[in-house]
C-alpha atoms as a PDB file:
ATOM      1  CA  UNK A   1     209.882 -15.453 138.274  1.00  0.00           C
ATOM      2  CA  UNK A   2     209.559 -19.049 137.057  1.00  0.00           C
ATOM      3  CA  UNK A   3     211.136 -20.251 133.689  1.00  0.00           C
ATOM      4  CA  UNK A   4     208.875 -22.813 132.928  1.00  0.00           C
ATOM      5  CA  UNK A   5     204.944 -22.982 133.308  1.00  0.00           C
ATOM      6  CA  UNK A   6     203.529 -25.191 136.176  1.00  0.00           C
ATOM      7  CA  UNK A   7     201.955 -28.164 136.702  1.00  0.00           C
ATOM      8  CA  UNK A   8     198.229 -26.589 136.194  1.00  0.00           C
ATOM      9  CA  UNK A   9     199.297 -24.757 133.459  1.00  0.00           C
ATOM     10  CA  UNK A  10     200.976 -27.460 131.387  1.00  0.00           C
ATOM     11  CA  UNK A  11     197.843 -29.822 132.024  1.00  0.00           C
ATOM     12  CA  UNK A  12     195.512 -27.301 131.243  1.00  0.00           C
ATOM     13  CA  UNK A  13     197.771 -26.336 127.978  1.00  0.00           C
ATOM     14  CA  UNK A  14     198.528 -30.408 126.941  1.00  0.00           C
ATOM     15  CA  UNK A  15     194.477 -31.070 127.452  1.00  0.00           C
ATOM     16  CA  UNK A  16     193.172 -28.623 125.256  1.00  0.00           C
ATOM     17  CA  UNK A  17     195.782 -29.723 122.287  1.00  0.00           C
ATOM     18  CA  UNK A  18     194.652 -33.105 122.314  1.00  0.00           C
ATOM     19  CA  UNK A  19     190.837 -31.751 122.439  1.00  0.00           C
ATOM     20  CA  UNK A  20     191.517 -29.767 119.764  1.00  0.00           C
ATOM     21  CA  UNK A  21     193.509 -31.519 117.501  1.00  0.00           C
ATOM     22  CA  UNK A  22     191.501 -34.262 117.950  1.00  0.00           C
ATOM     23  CA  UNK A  23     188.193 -31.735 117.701  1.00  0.00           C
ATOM     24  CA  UNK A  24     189.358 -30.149 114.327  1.00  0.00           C
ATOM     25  CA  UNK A  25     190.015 -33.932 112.637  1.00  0.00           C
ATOM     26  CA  UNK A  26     186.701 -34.443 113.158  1.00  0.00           C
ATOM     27  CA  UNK A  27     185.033 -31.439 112.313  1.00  0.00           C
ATOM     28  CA  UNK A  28     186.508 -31.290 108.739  1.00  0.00           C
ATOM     29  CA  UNK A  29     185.758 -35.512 108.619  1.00  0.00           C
ATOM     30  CA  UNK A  30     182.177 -34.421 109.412  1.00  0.00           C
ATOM     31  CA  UNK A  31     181.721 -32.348 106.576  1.00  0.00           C
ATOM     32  CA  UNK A  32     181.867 -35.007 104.061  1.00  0.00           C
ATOM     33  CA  UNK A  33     178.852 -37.103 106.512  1.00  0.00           C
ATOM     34  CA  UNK A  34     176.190 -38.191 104.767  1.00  0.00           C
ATOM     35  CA  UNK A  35     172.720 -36.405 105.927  1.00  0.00           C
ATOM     36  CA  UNK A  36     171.179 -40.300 105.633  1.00  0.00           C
ATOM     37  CA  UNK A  37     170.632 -42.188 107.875  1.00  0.00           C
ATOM     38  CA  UNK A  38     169.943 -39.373 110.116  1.00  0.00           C
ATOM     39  CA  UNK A  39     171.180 -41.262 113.135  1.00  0.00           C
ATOM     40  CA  UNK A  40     175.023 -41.245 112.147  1.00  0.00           C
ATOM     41  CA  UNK A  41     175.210 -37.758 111.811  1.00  0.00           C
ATOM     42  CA  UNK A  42     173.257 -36.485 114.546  1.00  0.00           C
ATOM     43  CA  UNK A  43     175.369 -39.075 116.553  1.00  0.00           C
ATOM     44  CA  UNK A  44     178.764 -37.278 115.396  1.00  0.00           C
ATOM     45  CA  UNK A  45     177.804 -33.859 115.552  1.00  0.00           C
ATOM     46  CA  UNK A  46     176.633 -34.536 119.247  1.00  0.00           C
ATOM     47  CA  UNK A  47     180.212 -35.831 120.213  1.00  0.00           C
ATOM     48  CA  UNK A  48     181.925 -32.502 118.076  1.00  0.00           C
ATOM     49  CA  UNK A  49     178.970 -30.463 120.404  1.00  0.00           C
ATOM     50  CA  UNK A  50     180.013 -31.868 123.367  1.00  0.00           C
ATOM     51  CA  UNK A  51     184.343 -31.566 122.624  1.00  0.00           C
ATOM     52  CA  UNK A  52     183.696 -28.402 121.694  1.00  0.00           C
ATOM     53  CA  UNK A  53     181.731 -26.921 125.261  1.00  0.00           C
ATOM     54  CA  UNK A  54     184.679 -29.291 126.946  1.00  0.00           C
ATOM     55  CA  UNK A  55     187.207 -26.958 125.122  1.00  0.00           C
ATOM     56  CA  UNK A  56     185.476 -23.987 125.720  1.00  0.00           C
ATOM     57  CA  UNK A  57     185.375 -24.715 129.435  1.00  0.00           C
ATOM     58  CA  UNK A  58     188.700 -25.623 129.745  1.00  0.00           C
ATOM     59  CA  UNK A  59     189.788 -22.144 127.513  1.00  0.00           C
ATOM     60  CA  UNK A  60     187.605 -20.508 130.564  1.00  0.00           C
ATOM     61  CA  UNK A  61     189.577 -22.292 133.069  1.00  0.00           C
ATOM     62  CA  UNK A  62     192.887 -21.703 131.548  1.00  0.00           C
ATOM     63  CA  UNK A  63     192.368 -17.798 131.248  1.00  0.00           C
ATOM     64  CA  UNK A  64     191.243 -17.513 135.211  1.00  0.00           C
ATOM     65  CA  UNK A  65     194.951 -19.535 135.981  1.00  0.00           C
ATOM     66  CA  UNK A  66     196.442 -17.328 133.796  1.00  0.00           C
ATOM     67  CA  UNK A  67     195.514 -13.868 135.318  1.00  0.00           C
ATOM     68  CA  UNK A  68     196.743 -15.378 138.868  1.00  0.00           C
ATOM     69  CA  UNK A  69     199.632 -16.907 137.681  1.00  0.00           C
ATOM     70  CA  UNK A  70     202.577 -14.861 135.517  1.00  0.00           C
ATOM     71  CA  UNK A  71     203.795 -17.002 132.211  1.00  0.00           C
ATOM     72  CA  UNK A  72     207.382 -17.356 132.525  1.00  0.00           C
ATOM     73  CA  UNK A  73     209.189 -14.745 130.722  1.00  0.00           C
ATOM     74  CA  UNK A  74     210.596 -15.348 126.676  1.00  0.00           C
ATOM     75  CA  UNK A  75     214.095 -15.730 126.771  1.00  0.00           C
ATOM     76  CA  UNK A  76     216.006 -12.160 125.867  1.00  0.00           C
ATOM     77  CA  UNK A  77     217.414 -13.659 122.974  1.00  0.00           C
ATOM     78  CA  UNK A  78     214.501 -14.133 121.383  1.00  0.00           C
ATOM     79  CA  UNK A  79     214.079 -11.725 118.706  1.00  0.00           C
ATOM     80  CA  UNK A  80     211.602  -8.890 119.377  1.00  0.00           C
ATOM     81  CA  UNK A  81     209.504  -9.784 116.020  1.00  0.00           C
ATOM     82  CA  UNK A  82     209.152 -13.910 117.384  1.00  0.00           C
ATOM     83  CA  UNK A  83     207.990 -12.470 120.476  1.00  0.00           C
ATOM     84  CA  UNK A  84     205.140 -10.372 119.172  1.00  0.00           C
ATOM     85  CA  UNK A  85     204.536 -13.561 116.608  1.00  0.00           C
ATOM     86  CA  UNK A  86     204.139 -15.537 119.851  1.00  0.00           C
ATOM     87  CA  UNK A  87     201.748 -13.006 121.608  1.00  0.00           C
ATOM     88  CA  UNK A  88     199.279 -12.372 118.916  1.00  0.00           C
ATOM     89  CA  UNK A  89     199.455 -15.767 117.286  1.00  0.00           C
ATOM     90  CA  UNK A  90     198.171 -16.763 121.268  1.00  0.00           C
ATOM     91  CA  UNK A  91     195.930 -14.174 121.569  1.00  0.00           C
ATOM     92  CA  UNK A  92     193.967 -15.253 118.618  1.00  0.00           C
ATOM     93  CA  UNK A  93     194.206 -18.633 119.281  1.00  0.00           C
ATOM     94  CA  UNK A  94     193.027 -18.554 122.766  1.00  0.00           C
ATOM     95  CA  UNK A  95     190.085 -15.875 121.458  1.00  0.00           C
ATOM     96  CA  UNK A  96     189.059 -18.078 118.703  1.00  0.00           C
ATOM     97  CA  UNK A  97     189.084 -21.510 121.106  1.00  0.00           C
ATOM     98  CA  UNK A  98     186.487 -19.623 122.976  1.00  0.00           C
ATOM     99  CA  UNK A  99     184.520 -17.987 120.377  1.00  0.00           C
ATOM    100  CA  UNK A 100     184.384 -21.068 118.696  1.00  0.00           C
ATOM    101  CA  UNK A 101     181.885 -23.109 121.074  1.00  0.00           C
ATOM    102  CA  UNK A 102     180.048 -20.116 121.375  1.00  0.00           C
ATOM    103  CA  UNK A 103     179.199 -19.724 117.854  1.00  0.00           C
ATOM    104  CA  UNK A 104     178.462 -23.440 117.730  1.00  0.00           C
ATOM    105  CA  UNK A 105     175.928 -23.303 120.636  1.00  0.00           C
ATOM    106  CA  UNK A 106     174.504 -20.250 119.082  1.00  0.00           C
ATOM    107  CA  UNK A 107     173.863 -22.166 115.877  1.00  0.00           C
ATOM    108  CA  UNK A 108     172.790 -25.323 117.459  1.00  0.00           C
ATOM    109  CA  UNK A 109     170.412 -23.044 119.486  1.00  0.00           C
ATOM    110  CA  UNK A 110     168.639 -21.929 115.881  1.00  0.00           C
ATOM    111  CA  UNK A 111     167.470 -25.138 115.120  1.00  0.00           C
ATOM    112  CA  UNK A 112     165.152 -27.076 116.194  1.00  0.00           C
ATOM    113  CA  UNK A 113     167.553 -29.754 116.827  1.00  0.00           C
ATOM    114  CA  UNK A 114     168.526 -30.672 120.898  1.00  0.00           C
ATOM    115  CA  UNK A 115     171.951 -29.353 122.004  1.00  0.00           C
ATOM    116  CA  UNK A 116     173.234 -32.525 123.957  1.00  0.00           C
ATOM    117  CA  UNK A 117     176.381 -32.194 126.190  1.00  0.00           C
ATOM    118  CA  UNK A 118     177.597 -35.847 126.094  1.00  0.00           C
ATOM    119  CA  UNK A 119     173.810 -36.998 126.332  1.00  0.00           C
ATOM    120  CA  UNK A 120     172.379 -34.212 129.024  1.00  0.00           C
ATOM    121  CA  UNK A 121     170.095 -31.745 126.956  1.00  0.00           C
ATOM    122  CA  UNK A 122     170.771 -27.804 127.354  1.00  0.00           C
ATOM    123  CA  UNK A 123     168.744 -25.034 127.447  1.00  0.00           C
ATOM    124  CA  UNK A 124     167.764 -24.336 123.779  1.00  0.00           C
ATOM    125  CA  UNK A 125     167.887 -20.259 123.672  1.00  0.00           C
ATOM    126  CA  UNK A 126     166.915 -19.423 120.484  1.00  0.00           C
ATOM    127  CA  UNK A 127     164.356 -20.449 117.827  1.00  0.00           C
ATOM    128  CA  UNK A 128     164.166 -22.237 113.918  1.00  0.00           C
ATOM    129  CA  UNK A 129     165.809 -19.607 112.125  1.00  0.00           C
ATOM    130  CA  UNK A 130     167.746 -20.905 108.851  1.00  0.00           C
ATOM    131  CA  UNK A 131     169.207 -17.283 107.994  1.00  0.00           C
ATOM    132  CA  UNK A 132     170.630 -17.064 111.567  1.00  0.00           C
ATOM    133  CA  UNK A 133     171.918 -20.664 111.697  1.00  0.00           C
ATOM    134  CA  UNK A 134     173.598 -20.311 108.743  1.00  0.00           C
ATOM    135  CA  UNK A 135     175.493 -17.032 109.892  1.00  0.00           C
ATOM    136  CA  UNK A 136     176.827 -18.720 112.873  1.00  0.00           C
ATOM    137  CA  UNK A 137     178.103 -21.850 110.418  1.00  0.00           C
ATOM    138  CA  UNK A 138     179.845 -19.696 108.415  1.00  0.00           C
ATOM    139  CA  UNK A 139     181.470 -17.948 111.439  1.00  0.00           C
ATOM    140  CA  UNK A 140     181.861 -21.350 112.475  1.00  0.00           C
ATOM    141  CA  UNK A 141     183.858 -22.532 109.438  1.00  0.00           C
ATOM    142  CA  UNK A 142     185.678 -19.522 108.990  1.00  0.00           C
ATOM    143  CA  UNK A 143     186.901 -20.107 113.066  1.00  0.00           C
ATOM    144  CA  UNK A 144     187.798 -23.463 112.046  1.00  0.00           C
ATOM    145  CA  UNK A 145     190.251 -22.577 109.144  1.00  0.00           C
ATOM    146  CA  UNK A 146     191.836 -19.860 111.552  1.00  0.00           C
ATOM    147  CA  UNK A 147     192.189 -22.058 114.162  1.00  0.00           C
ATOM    148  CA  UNK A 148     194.091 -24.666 111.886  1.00  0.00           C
ATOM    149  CA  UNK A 149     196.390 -22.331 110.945  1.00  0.00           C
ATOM    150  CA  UNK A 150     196.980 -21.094 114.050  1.00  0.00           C
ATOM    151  CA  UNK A 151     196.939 -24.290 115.972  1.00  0.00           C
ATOM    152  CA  UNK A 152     199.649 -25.586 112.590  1.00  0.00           C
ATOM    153  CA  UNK A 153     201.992 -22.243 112.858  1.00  0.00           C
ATOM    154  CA  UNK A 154     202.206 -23.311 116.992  1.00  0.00           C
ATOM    155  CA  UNK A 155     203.030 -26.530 116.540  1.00  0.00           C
ATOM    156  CA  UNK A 156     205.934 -25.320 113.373  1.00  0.00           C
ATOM    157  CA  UNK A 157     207.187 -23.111 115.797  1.00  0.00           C
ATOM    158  CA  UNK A 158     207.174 -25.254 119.238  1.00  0.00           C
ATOM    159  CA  UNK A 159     209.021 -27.903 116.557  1.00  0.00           C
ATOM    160  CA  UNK A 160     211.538 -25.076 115.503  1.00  0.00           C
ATOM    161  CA  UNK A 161     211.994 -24.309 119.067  1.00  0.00           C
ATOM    162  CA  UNK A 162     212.658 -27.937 120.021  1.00  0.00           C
ATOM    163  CA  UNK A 163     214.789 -28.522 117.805  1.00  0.00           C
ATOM    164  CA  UNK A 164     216.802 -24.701 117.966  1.00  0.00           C
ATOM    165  CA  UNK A 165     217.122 -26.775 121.407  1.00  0.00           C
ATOM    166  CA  UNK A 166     216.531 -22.784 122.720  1.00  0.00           C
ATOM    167  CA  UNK A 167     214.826 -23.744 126.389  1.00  0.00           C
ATOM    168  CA  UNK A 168     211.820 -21.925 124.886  1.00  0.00           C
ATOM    169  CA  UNK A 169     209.745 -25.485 124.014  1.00  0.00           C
ATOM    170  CA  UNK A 170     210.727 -26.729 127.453  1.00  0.00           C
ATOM    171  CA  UNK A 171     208.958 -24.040 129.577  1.00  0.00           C
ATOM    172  CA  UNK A 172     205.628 -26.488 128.572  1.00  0.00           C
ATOM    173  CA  UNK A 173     207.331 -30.061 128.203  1.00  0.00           C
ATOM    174  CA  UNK A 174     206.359 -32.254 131.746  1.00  0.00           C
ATOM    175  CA  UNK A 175     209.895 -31.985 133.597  1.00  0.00           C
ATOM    176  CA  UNK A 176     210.289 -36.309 133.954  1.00  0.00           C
ATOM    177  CA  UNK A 177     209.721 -36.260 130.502  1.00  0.00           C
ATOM    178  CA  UNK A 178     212.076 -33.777 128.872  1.00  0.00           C
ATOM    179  CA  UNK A 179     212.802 -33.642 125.178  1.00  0.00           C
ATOM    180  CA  UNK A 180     217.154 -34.767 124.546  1.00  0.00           C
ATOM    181  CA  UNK A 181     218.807 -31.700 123.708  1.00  0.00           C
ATOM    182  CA  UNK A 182     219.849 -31.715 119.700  1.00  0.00           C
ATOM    183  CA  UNK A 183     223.547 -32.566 118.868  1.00  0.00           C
ATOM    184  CA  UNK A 184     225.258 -28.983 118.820  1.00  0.00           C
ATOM    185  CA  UNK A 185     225.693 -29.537 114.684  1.00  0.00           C
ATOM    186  CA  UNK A 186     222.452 -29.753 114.161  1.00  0.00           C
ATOM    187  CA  UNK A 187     221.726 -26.758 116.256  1.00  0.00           C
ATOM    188  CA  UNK A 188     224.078 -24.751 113.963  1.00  0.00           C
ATOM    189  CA  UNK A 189     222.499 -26.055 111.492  1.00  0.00           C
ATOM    190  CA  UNK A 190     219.423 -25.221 111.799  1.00  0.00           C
ATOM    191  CA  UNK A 191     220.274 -21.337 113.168  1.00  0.00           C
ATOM    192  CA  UNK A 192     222.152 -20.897 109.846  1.00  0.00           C
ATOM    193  CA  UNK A 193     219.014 -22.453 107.946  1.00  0.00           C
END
């Protein structure tokens, strides 16, 4: 068994953060868009439309790689309460990364508004429905506050990891580019913190 994830893995992994940091700046920027001119919205929502079915994708590809390939084990050290932490804090996150685009192109699809992917139209499934659209934006919003707290407690705890200087953050950091390990004071510390 491996101790760190592979090459696929770690792109796959490092893609979707930057997609989805990047994604949820922009959705909660967009909520403050004016609805005039129509133009600049449309434009914007079209680019969140089409980072969010990229996301969703990649989620898709990511879980096929993951049930070929095993995730290195957690370290035996790691206390059996972090480990359950990490399992269900990833289980959600992954399930609400591909919820998310769903409920988006579900909502999209009850307007009478074009879903675009990066300019190509897609099928539009449903029909005008205000009632319906505005279920799927408040499941919408509601998956966009849990996955900022989900995507925040990952990155607090890959930080506390990388700096506990535990081998735990490195199992995703590129090999050529590993993180320095922190001066052994500092490592005490933070364990006594």
């Amino acid at each position: 068994m491996h101790e760190r994830y592979g090459r696929v893995a770690m792109a796959l992994h490092w893609g979707i953060a930057l997609l989805a940091l990047f994604q949820i700046g922009l959705g909660w920027w967009m909520l403050d868009l004016p609805k005039s001119p129509a133009g600049l919205r449309a434009g914007w929502f079209n680019v969140h439309k089409s980072i969010g079915i990229t996301i969703g994708l990649l989620m898709l590809a990511r879980l096929g790689w993951r049930l070929g390939h095993v995730p290195p084990p957690l370290p035996a050290s790691l206390p059996r309460w972090q480990a359950r932490t990490a399992r269900l804090s990833h289980g959600l996150l992954y399930s609400a990364l591909v919820m998310q685009p769903l409920v988006g192109y579900l909502g999209s699809s009850f307007t009478r508004y074009p879903i675009k992917y990066f300019g190509i139209a897609l099928p539009h499934w449903g029909w005008e429905a205000p009632a319906l659209k505005q279920l799927c934006s408040n499941l919408h919003f509601g998956l966009a506050c849990l996955i900022t707290a989900l995507v925040a407690l990952h990155i607090a705890a890959a930080l506390k990891h990388l700096l506990a200087g535990d081998g735990i953050f490195r199992r995703m950091w590129p090999r050529r580019a590993q993180p320095r390990a922190l001066a052994p004071a500092a490592q005490s510390t933070l364990r006594g913190a």
